[in-house]
PDB file of N, CA and C in Angstrom:
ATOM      1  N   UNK A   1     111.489  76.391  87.376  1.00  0.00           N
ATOM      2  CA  UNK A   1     111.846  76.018  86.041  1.00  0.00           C
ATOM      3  C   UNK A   1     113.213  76.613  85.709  1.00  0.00           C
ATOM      4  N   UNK A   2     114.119  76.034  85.199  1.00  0.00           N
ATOM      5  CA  UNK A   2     115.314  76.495  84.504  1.00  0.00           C
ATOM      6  C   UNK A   2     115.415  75.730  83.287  1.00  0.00           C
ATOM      7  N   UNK A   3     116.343  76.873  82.327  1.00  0.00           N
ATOM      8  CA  UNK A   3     116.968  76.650  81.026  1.00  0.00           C
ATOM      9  C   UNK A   3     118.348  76.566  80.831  1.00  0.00           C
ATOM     10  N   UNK A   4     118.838  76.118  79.813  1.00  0.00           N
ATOM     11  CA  UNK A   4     120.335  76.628  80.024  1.00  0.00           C
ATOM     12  C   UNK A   4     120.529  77.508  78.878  1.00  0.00           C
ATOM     13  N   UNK A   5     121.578  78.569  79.384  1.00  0.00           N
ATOM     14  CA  UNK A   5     122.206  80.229  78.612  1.00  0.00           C
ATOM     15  C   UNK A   5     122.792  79.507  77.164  1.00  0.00           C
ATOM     16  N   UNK A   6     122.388  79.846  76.214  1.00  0.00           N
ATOM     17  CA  UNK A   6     122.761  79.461  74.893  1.00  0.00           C
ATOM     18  C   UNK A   6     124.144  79.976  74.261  1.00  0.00           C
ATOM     19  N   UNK A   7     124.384  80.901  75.487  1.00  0.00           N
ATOM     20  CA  UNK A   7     126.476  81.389  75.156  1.00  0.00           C
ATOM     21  C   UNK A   7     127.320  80.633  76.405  1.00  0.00           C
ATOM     22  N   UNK A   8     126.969  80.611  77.397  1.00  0.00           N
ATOM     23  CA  UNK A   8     127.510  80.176  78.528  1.00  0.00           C
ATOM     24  C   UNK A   8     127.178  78.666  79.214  1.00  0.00           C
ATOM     25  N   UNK A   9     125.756  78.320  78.993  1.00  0.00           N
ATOM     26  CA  UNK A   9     125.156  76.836  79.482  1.00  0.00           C
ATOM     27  C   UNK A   9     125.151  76.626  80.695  1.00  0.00           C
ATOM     28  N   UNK A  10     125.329  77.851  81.352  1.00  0.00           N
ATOM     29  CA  UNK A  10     124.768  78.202  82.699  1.00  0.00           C
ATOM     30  C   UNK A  10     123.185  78.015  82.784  1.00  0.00           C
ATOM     31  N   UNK A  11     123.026  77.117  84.083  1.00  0.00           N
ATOM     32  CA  UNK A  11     121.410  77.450  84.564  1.00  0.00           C
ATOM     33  C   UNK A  11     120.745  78.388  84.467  1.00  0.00           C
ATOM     34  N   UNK A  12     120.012  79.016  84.261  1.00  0.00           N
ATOM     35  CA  UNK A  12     118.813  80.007  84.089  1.00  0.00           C
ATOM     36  C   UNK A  12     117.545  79.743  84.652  1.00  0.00           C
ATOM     37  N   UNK A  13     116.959  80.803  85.499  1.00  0.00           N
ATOM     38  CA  UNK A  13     115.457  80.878  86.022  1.00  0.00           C
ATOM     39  C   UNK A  13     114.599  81.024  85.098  1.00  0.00           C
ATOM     40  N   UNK A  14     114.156  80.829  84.938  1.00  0.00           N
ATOM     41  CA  UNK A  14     112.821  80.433  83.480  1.00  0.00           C
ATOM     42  C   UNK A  14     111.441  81.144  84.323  1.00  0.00           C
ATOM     43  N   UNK A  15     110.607  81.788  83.655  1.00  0.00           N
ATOM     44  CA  UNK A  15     108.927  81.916  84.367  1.00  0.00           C
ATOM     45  C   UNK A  15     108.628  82.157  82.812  1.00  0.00           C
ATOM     46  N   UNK A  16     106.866  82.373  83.028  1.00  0.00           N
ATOM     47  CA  UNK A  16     106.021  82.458  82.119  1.00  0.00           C
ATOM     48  C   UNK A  16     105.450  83.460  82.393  1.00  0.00           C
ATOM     49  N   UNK A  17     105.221  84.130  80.426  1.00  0.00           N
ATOM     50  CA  UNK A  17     104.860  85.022  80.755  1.00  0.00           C
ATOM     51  C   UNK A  17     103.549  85.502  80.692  1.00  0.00           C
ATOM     52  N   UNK A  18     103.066  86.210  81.322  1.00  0.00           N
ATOM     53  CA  UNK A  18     101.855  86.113  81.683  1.00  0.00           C
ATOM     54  C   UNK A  18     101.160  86.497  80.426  1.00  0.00           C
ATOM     55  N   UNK A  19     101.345  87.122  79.100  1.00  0.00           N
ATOM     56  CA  UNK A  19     100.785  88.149  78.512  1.00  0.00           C
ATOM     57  C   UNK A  19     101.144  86.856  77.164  1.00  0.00           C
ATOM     58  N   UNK A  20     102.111  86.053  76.645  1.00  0.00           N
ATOM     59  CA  UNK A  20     102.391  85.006  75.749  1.00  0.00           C
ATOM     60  C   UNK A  20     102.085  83.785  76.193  1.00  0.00           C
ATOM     61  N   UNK A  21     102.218  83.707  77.306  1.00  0.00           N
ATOM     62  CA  UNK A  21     102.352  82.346  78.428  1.00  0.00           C
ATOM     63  C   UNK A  21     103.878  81.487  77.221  1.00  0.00           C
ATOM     64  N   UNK A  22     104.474  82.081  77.058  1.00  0.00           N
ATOM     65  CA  UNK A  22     106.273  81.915  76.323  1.00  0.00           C
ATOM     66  C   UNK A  22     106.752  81.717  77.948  1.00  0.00           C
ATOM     67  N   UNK A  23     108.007  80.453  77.510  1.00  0.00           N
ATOM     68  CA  UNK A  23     108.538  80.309  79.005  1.00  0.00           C
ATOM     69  C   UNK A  23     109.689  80.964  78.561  1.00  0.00           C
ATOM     70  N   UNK A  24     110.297  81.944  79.608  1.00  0.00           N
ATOM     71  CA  UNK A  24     111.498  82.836  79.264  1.00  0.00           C
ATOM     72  C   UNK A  24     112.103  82.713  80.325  1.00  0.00           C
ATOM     73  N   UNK A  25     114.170  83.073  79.804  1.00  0.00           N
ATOM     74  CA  UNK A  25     115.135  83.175  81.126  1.00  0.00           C
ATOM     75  C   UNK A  25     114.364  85.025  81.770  1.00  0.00           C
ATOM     76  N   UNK A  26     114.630  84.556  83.673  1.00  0.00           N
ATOM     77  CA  UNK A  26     114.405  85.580  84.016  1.00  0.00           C
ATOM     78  C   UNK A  26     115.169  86.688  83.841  1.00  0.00           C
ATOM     79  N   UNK A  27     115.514  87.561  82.897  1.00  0.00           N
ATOM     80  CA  UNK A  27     116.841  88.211  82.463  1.00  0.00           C
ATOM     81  C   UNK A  27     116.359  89.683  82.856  1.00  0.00           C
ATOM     82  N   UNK A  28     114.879  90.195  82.491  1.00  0.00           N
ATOM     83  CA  UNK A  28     114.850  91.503  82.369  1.00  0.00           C
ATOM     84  C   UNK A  28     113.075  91.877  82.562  1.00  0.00           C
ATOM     85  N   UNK A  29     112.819  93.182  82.402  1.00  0.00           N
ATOM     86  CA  UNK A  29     111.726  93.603  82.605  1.00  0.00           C
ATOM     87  C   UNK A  29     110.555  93.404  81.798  1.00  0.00           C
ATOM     88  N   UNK A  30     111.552  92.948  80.688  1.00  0.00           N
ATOM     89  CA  UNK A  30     110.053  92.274  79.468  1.00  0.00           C
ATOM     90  C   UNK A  30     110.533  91.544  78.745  1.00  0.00           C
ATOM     91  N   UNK A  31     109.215  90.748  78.306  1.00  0.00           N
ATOM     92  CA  UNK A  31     109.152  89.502  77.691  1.00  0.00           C
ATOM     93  C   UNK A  31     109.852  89.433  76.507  1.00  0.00           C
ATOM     94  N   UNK A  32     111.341  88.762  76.256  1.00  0.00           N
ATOM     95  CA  UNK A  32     111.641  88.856  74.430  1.00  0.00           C
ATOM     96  C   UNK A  32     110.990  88.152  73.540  1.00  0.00           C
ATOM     97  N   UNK A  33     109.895  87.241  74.223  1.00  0.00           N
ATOM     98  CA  UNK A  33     108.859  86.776  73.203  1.00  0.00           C
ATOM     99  C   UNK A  33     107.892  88.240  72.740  1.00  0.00           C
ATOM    100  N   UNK A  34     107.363  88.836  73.602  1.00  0.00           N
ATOM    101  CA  UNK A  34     106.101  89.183  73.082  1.00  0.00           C
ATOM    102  C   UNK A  34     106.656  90.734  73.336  1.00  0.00           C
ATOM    103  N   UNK A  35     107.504  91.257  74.066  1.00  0.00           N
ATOM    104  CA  UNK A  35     107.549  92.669  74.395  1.00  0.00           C
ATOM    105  C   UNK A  35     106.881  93.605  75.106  1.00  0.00           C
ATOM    106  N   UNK A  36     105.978  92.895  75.943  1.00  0.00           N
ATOM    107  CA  UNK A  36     105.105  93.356  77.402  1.00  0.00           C
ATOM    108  C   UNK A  36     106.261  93.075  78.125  1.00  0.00           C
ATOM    109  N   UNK A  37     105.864  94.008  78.954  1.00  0.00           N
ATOM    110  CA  UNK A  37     106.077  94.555  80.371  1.00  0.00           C
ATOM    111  C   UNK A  37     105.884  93.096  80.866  1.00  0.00           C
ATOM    112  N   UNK A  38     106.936  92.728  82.206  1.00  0.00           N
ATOM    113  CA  UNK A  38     106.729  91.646  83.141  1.00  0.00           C
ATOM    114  C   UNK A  38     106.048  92.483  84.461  1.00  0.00           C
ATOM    115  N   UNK A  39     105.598  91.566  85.391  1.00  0.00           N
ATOM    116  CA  UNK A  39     105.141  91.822  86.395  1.00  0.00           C
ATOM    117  C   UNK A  39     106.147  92.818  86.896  1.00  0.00           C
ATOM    118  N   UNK A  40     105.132  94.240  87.622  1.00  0.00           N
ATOM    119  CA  UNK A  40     106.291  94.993  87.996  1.00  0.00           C
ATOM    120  C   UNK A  40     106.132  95.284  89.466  1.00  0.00           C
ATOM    121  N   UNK A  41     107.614  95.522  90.156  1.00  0.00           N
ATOM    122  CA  UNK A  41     107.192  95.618  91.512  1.00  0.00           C
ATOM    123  C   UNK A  41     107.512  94.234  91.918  1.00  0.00           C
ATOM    124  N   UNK A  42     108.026  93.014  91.121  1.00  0.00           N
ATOM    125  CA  UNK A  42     108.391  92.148  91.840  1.00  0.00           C
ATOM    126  C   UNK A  42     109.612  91.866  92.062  1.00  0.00           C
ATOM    127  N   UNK A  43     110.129  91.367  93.187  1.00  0.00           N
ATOM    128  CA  UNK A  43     111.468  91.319  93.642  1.00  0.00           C
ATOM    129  C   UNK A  43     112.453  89.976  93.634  1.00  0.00           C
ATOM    130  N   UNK A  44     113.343  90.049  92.896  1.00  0.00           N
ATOM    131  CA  UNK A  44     113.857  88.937  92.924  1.00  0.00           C
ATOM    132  C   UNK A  44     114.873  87.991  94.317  1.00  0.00           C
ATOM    133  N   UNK A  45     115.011  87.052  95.008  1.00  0.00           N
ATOM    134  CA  UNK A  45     115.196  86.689  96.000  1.00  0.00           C
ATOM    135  C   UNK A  45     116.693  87.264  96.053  1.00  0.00           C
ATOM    136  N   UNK A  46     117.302  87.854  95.352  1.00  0.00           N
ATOM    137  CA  UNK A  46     118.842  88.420  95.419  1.00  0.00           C
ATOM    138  C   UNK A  46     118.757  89.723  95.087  1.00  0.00           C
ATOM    139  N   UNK A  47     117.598  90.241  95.262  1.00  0.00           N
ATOM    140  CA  UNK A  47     117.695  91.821  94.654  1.00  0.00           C
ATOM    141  C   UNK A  47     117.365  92.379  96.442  1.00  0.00           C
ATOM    142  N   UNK A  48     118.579  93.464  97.135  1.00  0.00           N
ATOM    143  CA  UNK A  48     118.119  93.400  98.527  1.00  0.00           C
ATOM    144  C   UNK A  48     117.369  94.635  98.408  1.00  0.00           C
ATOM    145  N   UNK A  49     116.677  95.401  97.297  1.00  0.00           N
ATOM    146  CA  UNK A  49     115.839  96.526  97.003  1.00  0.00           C
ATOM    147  C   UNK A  49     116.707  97.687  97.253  1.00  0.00           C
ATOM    148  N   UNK A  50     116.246  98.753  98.115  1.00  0.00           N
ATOM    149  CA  UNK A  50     117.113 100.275  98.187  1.00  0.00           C
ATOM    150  C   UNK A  50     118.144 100.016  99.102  1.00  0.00           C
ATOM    151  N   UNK A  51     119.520 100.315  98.236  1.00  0.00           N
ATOM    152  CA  UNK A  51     120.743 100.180  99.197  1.00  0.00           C
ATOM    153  C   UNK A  51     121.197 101.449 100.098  1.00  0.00           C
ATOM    154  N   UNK A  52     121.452 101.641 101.186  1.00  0.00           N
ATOM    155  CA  UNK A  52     121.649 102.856 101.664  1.00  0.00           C
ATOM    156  C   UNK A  52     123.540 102.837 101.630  1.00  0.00           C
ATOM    157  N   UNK A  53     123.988 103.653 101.194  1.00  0.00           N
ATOM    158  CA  UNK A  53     125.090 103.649 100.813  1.00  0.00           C
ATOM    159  C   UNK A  53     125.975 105.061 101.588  1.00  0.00           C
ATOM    160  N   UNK A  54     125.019 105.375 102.485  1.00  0.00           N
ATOM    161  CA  UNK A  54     125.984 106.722 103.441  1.00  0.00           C
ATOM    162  C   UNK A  54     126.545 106.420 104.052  1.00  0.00           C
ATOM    163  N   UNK A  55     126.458 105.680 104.915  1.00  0.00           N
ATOM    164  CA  UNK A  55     127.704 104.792 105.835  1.00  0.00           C
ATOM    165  C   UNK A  55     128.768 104.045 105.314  1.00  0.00           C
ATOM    166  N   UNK A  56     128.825 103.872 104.073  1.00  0.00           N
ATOM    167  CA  UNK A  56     129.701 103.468 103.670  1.00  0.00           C
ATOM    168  C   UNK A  56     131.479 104.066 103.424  1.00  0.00           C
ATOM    169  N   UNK A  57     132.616 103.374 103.654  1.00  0.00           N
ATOM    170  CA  UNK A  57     133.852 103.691 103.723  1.00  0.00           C
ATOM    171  C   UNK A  57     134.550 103.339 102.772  1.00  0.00           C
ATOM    172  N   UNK A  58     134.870 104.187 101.516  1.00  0.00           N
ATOM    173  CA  UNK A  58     135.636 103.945 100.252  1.00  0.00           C
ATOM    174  C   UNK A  58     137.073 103.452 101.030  1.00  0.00           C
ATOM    175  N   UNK A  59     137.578 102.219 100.493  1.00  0.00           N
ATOM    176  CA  UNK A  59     139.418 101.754 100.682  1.00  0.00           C
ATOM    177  C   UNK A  59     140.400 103.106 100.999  1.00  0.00           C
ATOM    178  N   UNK A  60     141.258 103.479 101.634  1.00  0.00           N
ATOM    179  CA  UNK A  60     141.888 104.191 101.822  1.00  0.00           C
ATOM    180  C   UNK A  60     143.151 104.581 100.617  1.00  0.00           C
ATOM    181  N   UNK A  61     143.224 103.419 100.144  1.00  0.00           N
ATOM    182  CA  UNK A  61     144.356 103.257  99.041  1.00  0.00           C
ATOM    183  C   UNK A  61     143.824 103.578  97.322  1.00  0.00           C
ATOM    184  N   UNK A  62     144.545 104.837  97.159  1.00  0.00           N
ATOM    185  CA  UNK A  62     143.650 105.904  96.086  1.00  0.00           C
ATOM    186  C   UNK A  62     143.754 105.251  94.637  1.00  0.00           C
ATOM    187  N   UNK A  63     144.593 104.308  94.456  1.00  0.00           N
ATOM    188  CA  UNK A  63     144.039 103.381  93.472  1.00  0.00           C
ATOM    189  C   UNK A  63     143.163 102.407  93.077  1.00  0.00           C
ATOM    190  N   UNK A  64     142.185 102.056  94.835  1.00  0.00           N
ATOM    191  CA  UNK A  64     141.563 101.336  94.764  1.00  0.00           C
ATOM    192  C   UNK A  64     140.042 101.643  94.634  1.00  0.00           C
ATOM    193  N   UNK A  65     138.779 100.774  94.418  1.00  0.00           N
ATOM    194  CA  UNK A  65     137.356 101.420  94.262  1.00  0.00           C
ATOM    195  C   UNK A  65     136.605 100.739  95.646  1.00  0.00           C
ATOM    196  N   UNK A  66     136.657 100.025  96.257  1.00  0.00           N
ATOM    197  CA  UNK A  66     136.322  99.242  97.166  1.00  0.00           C
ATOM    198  C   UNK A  66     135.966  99.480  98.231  1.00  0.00           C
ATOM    199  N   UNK A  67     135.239  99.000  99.113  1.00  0.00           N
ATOM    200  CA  UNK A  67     134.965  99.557 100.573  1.00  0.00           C
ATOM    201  C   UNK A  67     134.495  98.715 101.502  1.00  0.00           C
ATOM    202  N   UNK A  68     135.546  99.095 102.594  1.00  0.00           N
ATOM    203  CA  UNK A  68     135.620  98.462 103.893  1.00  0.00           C
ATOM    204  C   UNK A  68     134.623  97.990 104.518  1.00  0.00           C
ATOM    205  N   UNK A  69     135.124  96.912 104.485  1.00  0.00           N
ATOM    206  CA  UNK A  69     134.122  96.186 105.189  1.00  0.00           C
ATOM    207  C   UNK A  69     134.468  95.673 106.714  1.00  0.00           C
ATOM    208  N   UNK A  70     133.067  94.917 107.835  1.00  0.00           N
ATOM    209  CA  UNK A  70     133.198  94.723 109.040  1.00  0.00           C
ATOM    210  C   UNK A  70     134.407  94.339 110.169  1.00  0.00           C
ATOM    211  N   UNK A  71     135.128  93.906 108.923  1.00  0.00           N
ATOM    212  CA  UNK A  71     136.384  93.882 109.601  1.00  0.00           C
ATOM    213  C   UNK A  71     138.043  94.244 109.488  1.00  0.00           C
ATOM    214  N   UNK A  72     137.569  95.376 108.538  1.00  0.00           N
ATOM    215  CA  UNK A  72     138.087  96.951 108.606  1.00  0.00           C
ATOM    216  C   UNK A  72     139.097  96.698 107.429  1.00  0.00           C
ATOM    217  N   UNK A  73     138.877  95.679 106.519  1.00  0.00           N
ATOM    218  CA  UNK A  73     139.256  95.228 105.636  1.00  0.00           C
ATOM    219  C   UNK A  73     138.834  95.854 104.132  1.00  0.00           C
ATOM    220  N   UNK A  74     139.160  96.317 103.136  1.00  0.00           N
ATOM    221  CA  UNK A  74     138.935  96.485 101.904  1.00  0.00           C
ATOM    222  C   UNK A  74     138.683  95.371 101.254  1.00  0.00           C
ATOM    223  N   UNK A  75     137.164  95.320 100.697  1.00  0.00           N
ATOM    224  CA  UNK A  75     136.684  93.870 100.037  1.00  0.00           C
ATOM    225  C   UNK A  75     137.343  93.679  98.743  1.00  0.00           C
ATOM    226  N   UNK A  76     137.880  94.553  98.263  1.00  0.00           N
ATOM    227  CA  UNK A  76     138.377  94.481  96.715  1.00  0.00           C
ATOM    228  C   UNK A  76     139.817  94.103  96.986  1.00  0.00           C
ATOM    229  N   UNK A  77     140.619  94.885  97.604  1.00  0.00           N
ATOM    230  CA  UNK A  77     142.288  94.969  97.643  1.00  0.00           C
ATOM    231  C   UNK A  77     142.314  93.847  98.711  1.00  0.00           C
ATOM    232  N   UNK A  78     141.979  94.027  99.957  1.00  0.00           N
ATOM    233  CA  UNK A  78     142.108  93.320 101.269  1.00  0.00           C
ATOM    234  C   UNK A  78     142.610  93.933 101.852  1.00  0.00           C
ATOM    235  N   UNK A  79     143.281  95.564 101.623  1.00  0.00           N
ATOM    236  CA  UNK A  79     144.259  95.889 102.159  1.00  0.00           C
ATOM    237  C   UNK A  79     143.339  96.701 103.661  1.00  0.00           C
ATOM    238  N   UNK A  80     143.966  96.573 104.930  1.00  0.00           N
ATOM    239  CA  UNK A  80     143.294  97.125 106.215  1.00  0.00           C
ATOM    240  C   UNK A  80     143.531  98.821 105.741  1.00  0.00           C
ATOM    241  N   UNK A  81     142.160  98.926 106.724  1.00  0.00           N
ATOM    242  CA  UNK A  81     141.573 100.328 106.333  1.00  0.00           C
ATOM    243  C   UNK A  81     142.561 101.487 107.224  1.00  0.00           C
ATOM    244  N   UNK A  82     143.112 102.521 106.880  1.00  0.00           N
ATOM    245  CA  UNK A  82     144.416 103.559 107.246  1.00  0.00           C
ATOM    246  C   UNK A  82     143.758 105.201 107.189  1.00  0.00           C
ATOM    247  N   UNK A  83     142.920 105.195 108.123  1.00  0.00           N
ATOM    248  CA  UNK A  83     142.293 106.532 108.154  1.00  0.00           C
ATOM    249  C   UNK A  83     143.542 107.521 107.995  1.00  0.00           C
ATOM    250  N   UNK A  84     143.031 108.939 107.497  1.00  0.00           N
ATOM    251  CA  UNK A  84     144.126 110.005 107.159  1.00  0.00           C
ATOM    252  C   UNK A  84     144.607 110.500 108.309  1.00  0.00           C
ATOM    253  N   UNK A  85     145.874 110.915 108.533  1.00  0.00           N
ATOM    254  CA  UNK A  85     146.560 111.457 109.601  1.00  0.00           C
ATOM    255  C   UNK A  85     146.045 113.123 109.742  1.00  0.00           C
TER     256      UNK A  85
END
């Protein structure tokens, strides 16, 4: 089921809720019809759950926030990754 966003008119995932049976955008953890709790513990098909983030390589370039990715590239800047001398 989808709706469309009443600021934007973007598509929206719609479910029901179990506790109003109100059809709502999937936005958050509870219902803005009724104010129960949604099902918890469920995962959305784009949520990849616990990110492990230790291996990760902040951009070399100290103005930037970004981090290198597989092909040694900075995903934010683009700029190639320049380990410290």
């Amino acid at each position: 089921m989808t709706m469309l966003c009443d600021k934007c008119a973007k598509e929206m995932e719609t479910i029901v809720c179990p506790h109003c049976e109100g059809e709502i955008a999937k936005i958050g953890a509870f219902c803005y019809l009724c104010g129960k709790e949604l099902a918890v513990g469920e995962k959305s098909p784009e949520d990849p759950g616990e990110v492990d983030l230790s291996d990760r390589v902040p951009c070399s370039d100290g103005n930037c926030v970004g981090v290198i990715n597989e092909k040694g590239l900075c995903g934010t800047c683009g700029k190639p990754y320049a380990p410290e001398s």
